[in-house]
C-alpha atoms as a PDB file:
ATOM      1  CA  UNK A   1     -17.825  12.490   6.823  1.00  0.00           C
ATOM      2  CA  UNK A   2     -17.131  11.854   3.262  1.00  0.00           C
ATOM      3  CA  UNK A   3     -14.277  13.480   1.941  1.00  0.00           C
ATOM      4  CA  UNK A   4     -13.896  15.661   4.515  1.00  0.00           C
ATOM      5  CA  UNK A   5     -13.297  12.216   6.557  1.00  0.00           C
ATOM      6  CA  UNK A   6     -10.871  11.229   4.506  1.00  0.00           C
ATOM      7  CA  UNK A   7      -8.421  13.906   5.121  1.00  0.00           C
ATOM      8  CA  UNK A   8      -8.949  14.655   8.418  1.00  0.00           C
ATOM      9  CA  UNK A   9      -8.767  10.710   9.706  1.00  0.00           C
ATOM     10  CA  UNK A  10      -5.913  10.066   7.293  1.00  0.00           C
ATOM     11  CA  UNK A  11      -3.362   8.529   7.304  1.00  0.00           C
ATOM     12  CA  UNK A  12      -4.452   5.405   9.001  1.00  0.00           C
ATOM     13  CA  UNK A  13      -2.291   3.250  11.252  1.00  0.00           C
ATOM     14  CA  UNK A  14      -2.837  -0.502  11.648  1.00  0.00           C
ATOM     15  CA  UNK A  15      -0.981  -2.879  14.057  1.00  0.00           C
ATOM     16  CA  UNK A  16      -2.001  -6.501  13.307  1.00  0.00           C
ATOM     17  CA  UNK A  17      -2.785  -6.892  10.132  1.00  0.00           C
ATOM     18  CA  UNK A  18      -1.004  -9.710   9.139  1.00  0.00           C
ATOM     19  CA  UNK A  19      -4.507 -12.186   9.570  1.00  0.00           C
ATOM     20  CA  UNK A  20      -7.449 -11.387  11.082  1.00  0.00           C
ATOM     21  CA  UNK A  21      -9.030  -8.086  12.025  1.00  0.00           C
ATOM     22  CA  UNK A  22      -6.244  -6.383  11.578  1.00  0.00           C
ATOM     23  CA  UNK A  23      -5.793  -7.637   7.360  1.00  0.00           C
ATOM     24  CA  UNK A  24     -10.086  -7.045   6.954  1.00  0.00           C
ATOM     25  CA  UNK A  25      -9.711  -3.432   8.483  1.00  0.00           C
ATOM     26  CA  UNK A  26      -6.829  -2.408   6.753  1.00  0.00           C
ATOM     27  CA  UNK A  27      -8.432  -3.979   3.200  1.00  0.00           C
ATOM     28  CA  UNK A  28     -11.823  -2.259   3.840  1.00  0.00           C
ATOM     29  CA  UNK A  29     -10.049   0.707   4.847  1.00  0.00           C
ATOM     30  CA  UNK A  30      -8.516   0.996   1.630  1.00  0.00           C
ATOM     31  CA  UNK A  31     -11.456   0.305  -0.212  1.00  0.00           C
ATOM     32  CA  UNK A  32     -13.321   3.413   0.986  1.00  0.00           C
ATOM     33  CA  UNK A  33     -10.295   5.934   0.217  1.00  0.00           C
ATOM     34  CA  UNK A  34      -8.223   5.820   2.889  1.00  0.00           C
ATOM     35  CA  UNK A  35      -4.234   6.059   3.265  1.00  0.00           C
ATOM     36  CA  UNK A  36      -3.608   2.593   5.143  1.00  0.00           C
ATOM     37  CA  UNK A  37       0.241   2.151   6.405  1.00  0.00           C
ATOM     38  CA  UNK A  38      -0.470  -1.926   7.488  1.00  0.00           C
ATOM     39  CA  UNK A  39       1.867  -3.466   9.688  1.00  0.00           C
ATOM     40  CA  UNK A  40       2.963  -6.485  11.275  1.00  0.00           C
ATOM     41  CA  UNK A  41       5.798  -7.671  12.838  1.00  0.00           C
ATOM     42  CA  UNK A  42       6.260 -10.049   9.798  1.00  0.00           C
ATOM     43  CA  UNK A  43       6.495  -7.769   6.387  1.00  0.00           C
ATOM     44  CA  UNK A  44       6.164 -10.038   4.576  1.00  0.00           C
ATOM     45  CA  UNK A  45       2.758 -11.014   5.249  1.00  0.00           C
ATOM     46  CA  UNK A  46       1.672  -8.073   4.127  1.00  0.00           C
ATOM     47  CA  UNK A  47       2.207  -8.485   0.156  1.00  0.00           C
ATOM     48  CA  UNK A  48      -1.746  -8.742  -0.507  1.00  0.00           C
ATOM     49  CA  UNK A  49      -2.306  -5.803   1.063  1.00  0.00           C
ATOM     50  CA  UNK A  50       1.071  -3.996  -0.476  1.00  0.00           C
ATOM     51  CA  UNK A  51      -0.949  -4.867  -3.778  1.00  0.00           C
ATOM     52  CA  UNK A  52      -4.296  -3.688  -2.860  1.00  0.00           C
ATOM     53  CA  UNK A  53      -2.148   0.026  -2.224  1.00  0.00           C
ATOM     54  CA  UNK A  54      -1.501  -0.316   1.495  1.00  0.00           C
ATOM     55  CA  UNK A  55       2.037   0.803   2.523  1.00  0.00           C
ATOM     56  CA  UNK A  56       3.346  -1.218   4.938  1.00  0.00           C
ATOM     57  CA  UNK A  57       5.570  -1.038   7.564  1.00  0.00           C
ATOM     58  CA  UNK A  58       7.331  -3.351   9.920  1.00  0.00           C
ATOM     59  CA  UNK A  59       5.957  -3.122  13.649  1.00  0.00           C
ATOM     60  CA  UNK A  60       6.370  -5.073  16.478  1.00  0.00           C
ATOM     61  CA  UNK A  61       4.242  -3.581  19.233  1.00  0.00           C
ATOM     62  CA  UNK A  62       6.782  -5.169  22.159  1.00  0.00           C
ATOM     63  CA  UNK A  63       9.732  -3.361  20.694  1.00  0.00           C
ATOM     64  CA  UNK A  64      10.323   0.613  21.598  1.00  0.00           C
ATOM     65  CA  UNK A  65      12.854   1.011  18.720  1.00  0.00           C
ATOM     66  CA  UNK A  66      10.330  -0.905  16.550  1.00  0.00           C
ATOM     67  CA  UNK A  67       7.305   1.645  17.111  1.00  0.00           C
ATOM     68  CA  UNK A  68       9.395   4.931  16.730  1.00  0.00           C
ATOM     69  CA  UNK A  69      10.661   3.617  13.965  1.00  0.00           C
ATOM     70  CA  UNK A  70       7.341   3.190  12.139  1.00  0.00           C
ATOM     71  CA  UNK A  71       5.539   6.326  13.795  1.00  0.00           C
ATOM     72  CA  UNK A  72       8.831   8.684  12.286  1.00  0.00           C
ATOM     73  CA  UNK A  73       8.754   7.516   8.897  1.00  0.00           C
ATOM     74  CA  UNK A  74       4.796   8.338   8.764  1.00  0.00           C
ATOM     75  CA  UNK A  75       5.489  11.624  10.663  1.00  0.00           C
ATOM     76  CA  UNK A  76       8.180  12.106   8.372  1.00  0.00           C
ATOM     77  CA  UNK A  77       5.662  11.639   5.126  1.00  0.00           C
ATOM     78  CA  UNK A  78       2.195  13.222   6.362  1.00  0.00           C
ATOM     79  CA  UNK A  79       3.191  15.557   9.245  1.00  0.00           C
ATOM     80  CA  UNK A  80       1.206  13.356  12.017  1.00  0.00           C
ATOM     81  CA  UNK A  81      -0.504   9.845  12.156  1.00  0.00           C
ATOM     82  CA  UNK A  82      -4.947  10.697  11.800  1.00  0.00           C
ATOM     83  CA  UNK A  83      -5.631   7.722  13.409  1.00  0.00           C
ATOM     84  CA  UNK A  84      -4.478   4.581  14.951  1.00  0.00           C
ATOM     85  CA  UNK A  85      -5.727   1.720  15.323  1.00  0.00           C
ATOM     86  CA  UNK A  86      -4.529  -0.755  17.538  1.00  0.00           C
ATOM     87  CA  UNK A  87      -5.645  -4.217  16.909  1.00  0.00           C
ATOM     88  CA  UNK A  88      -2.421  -6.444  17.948  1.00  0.00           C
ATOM     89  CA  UNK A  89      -3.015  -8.968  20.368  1.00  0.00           C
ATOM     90  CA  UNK A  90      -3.658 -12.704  21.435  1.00  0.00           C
ATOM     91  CA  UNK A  91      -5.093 -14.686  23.930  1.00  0.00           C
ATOM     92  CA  UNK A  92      -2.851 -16.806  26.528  1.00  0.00           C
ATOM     93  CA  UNK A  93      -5.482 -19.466  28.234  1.00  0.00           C
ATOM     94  CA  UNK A  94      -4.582 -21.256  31.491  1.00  0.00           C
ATOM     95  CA  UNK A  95      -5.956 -21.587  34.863  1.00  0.00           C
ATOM     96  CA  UNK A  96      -5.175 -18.913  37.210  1.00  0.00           C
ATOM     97  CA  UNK A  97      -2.785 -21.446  39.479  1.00  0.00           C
ATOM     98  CA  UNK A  98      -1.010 -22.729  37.006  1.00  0.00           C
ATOM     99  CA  UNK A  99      -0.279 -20.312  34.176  1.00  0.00           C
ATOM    100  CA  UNK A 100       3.126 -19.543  33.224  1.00  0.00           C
ATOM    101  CA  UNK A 101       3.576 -16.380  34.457  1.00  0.00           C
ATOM    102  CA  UNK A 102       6.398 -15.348  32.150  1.00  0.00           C
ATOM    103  CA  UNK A 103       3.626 -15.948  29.044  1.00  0.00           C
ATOM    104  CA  UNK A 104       1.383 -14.000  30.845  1.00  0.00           C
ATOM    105  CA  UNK A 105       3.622 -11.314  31.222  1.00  0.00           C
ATOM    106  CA  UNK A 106       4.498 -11.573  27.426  1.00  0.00           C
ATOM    107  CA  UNK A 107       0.521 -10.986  26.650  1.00  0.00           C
ATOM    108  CA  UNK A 108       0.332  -8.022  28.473  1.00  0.00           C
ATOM    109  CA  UNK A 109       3.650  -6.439  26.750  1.00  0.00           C
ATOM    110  CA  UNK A 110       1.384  -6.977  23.302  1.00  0.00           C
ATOM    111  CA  UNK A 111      -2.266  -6.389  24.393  1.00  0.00           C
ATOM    112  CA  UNK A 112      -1.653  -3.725  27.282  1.00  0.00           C
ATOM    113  CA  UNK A 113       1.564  -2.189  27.510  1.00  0.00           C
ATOM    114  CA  UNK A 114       2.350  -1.997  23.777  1.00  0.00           C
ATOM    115  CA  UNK A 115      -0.832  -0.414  22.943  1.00  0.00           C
ATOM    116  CA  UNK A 116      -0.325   2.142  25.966  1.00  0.00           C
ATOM    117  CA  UNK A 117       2.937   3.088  23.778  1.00  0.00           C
ATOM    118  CA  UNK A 118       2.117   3.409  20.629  1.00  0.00           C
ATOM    119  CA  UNK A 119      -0.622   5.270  21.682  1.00  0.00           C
ATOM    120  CA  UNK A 120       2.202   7.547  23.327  1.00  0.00           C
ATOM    121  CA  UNK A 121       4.037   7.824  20.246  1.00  0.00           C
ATOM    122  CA  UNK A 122       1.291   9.434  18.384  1.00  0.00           C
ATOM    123  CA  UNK A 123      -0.680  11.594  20.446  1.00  0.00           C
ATOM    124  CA  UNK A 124       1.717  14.403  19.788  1.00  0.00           C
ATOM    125  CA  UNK A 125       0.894  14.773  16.725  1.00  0.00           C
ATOM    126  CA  UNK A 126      -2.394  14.441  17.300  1.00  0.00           C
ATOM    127  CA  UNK A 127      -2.537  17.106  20.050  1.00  0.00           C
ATOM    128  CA  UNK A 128      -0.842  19.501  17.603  1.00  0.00           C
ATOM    129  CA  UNK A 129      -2.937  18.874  14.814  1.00  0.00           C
ATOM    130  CA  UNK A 130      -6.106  19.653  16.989  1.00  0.00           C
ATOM    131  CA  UNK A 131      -7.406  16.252  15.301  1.00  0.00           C
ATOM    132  CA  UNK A 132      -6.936  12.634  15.703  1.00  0.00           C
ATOM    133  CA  UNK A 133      -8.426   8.906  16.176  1.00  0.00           C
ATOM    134  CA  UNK A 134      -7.974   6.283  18.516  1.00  0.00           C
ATOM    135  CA  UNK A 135      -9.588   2.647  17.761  1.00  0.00           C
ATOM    136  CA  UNK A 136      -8.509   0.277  20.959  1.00  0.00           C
ATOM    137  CA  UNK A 137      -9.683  -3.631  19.473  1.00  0.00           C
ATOM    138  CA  UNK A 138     -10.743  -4.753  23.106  1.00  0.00           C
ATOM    139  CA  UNK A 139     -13.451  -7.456  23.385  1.00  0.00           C
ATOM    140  CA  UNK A 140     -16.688  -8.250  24.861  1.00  0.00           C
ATOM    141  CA  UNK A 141     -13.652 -10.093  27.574  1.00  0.00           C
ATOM    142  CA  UNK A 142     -13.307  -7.027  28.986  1.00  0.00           C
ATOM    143  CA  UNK A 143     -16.629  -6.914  30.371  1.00  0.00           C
ATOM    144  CA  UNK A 144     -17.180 -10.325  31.296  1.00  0.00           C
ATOM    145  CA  UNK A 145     -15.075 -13.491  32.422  1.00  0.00           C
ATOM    146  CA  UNK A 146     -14.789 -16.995  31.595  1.00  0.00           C
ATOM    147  CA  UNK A 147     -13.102 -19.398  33.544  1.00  0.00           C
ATOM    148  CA  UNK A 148      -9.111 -20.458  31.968  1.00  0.00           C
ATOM    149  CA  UNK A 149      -9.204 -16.720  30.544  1.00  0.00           C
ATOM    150  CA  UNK A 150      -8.437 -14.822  33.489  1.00  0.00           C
ATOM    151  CA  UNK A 151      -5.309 -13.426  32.029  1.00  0.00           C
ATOM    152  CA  UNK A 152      -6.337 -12.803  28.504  1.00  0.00           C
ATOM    153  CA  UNK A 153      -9.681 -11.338  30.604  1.00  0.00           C
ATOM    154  CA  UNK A 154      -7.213  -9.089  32.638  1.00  0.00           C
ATOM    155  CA  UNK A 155      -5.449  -7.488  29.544  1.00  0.00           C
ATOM    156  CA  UNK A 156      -8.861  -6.765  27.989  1.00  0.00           C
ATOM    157  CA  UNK A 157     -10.109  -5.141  31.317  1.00  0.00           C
ATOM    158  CA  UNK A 158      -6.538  -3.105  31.105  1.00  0.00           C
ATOM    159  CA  UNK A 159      -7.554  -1.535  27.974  1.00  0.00           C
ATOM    160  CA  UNK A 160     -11.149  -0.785  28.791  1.00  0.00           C
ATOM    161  CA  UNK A 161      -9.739   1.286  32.002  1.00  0.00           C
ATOM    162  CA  UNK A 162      -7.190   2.909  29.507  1.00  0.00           C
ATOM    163  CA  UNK A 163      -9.398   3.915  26.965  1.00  0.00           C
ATOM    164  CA  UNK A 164     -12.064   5.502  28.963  1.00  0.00           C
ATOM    165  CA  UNK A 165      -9.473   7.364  30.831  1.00  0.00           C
ATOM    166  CA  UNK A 166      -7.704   8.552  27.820  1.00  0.00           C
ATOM    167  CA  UNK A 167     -11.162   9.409  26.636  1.00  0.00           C
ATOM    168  CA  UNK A 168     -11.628  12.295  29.151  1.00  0.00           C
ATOM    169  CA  UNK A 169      -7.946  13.196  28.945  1.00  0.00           C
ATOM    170  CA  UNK A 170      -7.602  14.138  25.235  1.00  0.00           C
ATOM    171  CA  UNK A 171     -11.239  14.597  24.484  1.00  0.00           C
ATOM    172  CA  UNK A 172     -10.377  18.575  24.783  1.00  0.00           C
ATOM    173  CA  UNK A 173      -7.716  18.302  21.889  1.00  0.00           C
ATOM    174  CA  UNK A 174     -10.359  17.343  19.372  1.00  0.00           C
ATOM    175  CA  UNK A 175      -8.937  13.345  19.604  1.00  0.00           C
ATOM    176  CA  UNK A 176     -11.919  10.641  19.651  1.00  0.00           C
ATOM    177  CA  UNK A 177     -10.785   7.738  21.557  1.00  0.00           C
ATOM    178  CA  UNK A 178     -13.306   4.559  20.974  1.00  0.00           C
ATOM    179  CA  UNK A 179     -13.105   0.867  21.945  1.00  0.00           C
ATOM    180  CA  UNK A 180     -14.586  -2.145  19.716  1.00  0.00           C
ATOM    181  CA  UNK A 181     -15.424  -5.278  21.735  1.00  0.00           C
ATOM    182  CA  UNK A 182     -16.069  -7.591  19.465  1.00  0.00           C
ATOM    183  CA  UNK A 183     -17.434 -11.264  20.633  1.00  0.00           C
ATOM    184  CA  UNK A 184     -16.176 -14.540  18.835  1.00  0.00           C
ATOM    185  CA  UNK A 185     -14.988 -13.823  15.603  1.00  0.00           C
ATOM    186  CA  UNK A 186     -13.377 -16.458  13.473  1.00  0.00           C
ATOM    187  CA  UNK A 187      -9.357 -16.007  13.049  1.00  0.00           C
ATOM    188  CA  UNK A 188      -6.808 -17.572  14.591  1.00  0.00           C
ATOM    189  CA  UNK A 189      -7.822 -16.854  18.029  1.00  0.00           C
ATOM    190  CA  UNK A 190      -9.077 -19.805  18.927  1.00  0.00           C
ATOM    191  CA  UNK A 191      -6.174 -22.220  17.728  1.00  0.00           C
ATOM    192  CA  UNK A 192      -3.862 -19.693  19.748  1.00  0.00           C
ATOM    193  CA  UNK A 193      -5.597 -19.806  22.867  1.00  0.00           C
ATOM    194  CA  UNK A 194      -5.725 -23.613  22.842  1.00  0.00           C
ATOM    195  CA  UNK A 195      -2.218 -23.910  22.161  1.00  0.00           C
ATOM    196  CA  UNK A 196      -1.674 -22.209  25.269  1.00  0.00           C
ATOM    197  CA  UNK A 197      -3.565 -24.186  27.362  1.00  0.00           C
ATOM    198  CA  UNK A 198      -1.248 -26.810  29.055  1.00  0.00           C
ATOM    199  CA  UNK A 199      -3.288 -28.753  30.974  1.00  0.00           C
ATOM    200  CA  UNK A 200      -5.679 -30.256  28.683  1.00  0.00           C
ATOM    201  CA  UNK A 201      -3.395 -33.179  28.266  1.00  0.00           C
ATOM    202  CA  UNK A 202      -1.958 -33.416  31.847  1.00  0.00           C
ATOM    203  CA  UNK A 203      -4.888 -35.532  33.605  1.00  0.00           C
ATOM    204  CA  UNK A 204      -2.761 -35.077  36.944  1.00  0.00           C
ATOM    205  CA  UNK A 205      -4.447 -31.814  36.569  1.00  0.00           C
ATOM    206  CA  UNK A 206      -6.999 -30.801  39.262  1.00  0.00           C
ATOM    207  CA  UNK A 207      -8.194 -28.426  35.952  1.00  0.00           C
ATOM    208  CA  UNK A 208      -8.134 -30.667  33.322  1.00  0.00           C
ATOM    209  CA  UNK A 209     -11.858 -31.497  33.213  1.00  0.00           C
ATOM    210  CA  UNK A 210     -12.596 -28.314  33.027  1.00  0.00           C
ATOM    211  CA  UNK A 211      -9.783 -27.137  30.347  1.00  0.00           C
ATOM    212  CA  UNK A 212     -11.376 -30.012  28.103  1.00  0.00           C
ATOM    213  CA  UNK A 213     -14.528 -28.203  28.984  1.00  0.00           C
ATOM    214  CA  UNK A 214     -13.446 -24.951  28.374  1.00  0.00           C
ATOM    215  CA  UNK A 215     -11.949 -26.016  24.629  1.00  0.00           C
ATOM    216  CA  UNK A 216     -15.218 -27.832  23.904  1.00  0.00           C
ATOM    217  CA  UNK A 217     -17.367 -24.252  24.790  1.00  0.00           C
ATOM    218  CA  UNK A 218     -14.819 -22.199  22.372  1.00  0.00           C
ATOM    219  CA  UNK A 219     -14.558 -24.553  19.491  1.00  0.00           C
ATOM    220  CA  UNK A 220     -19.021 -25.038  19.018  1.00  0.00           C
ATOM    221  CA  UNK A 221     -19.342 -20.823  19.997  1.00  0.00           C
ATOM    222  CA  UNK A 222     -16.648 -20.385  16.985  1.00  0.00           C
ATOM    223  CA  UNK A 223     -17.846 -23.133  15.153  1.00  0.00           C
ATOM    224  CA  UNK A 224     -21.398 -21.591  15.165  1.00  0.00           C
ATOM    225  CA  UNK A 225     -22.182 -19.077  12.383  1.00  0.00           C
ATOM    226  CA  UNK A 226     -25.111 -17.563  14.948  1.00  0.00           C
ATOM    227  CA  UNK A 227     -22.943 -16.944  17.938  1.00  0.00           C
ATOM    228  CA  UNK A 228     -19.587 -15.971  15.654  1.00  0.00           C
ATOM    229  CA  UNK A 229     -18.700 -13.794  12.330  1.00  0.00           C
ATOM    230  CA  UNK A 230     -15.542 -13.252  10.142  1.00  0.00           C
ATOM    231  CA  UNK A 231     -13.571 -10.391  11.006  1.00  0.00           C
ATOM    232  CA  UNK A 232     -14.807  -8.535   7.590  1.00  0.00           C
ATOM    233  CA  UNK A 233     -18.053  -7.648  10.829  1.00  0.00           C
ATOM    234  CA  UNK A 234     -15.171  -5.975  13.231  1.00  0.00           C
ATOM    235  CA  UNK A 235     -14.362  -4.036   9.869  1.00  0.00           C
ATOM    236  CA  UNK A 236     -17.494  -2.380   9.212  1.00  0.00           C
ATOM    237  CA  UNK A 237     -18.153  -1.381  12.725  1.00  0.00           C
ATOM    238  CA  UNK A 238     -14.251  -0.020  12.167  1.00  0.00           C
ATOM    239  CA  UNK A 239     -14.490   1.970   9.049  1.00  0.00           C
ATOM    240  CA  UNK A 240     -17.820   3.067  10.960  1.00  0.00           C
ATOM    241  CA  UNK A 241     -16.138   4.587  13.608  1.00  0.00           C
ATOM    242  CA  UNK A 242     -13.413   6.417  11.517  1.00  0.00           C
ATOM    243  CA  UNK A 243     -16.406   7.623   9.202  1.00  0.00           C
ATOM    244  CA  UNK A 244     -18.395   9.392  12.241  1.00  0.00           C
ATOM    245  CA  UNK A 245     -18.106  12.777  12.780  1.00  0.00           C
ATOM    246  CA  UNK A 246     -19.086  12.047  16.207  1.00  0.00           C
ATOM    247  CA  UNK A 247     -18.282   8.664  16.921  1.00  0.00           C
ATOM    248  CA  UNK A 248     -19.844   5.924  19.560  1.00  0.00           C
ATOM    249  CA  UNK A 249     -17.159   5.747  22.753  1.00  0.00           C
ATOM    250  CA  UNK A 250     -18.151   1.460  22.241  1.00  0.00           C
ATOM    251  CA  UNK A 251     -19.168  -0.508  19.482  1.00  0.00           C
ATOM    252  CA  UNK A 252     -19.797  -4.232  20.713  1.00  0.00           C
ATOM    253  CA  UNK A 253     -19.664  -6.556  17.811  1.00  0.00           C
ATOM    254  CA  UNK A 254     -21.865  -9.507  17.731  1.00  0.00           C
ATOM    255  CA  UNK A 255     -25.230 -10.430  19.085  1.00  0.00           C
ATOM    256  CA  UNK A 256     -23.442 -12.445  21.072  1.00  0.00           C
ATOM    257  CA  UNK A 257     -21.427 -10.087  22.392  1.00  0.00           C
ATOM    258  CA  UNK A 258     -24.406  -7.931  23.116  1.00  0.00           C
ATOM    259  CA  UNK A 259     -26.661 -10.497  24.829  1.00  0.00           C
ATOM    260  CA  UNK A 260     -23.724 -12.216  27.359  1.00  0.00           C
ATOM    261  CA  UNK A 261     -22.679  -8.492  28.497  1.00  0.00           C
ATOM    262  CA  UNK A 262     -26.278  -6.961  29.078  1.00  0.00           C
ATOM    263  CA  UNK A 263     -26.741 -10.550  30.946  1.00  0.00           C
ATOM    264  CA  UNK A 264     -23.586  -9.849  32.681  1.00  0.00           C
ATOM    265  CA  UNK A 265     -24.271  -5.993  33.470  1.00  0.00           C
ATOM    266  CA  UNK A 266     -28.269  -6.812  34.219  1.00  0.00           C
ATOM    267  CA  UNK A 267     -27.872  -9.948  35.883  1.00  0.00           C
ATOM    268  CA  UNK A 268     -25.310  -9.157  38.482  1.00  0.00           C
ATOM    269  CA  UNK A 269     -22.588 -11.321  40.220  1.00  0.00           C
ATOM    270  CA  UNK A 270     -25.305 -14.277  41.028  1.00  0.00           C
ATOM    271  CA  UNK A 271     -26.690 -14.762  37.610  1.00  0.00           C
ATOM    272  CA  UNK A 272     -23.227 -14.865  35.859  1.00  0.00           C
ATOM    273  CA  UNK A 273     -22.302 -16.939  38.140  1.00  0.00           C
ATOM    274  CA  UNK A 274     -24.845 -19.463  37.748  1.00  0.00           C
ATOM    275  CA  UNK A 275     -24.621 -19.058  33.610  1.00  0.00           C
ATOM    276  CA  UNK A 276     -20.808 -19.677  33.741  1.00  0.00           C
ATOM    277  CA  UNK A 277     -21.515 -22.675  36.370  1.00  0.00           C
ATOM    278  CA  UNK A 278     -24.218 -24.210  33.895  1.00  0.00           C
ATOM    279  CA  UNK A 279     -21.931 -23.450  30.550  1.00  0.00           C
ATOM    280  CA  UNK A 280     -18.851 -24.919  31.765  1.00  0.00           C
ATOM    281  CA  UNK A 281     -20.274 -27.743  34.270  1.00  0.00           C
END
């Protein structure tokens, strides 16, 4: 779209972007001409990007106050926010039994509910404006399952259902709503979700074989430089999106990604099943 792009997709909202895909989006971003406000819930882990000529903003997608806070002072500036994208989120592992539901419920404030709110928070303007971009950061977990994920899987799945919903809603307003579903890319992900995993080291657990099993799995797919990428890959297929005039309503990211959910969608319940059962034996 050019320059044309530029204005019209400007200015650009990040949530996240203290590591991760949230830091190589809003960096790229910046690099091809775009007004990037990059926020966090921690300012100051933004002062790289402060220096590259982000502004930055505190945001902390679990607080109301927080997000109205941040949306009015870039309403205030450029009349509207172009586009948002809304990366924030982690992963909470556990078996489905005995997961603490309270952590679980935490997750979904930050990966469901939070995104659902900020996406709120700037649709007016979007609406009015005739014009606007929504990126959802889902993940190739919202179209398939692994066992000790079912949570983090259900928050994923939230935001697929929300996005394609929203698509048809605002599509009428001239707003492009689009999801990335990127497969293992290599931030802190992994450390977080096996950090949250509490039965790896409780034996009494009837799970703990497979938890070990489960950790094992993550660490060689992320460890693996054919089956995983840097998030600088989720940032391309980003500034991608934002750059179409008629963007893709799904951008899976990763051949991994590709190959597990076209095994997943092709294959049915009975071959998953038996690739999951082999994988995590």
């Amino acid at each position: 779209m050019g320059e044309t792009g530029r204005v019209t997709r400007n200015p650009i909202l990040i949530t996240g972007c203290s590591t991760g895909i949230g830091r190589a989006s809003a960096d790229l971003l910046l690099k091809a001409g775009y007004t990037v406000y990059a926020t966090a819930r921690r300012p100051e882990t933004l002062v790289e990007l402060a220096a590259a000529g982000a502004r930055t903003l505190a945001l902390d997608v679990t607080s109301e106050e927080s997000m109205q806070v941040a949306v009015a002072a870039i309403v205030a500036e450029h009349g509207r926010v172009g586009t948002v994208i809304n990366n924030a989120g982690y992963g909470e592992y556990a078996p489905v039994e005995e997961a603490d539901l309270d952590a679980v419920r935490r997750m979904f404030e930050t990966n469901v509910f939070g995104l659902a709110r900020l996406t709120q928070l700037v649709l007016p303007g979007m609406r009015a404006a005739g014009d606007g971009l929504i990126v959802n950061i889902g993940s190739m977990g919202g179209r398939i399952a692994f066992p000790i994920g079912g949570y983090y899987h259900a928050t994923k799945y939230a935001v697929e259902g929300l996005t394609d919903a929203l698509r048809a809603e605002v599509r009428d307003f001239g707003i492009d709503v689009v999801l990335i579903e990127p497969g293992p890319i290599r931030t802190s992900f992994e450390e977080t979700i096996n950090a949250s995993q509490p039965t790896a080291g409780q034996q009494d657990s009837p799970y703990a074989d497979l938890v070990a099993k489960v950790r094992e799995v993550n660490s060689g797919a992320y460890d693996s430089c054919l089956l995983s990428t840097g998030p600088e890959a989720v940032a391309r297929v980003i500034l991608k999106a934002v750059e179409a005039e008629h963007p893709r309503s799904r951008y899976l990211v990763t051949a991994a990604a590709r190959a597990l959910v076209h095994a997943r969608r092709l294959g049915g319940d009975r071959v998953w099943d038996a690739i999951t059962k082999r994988q995590f034996a």
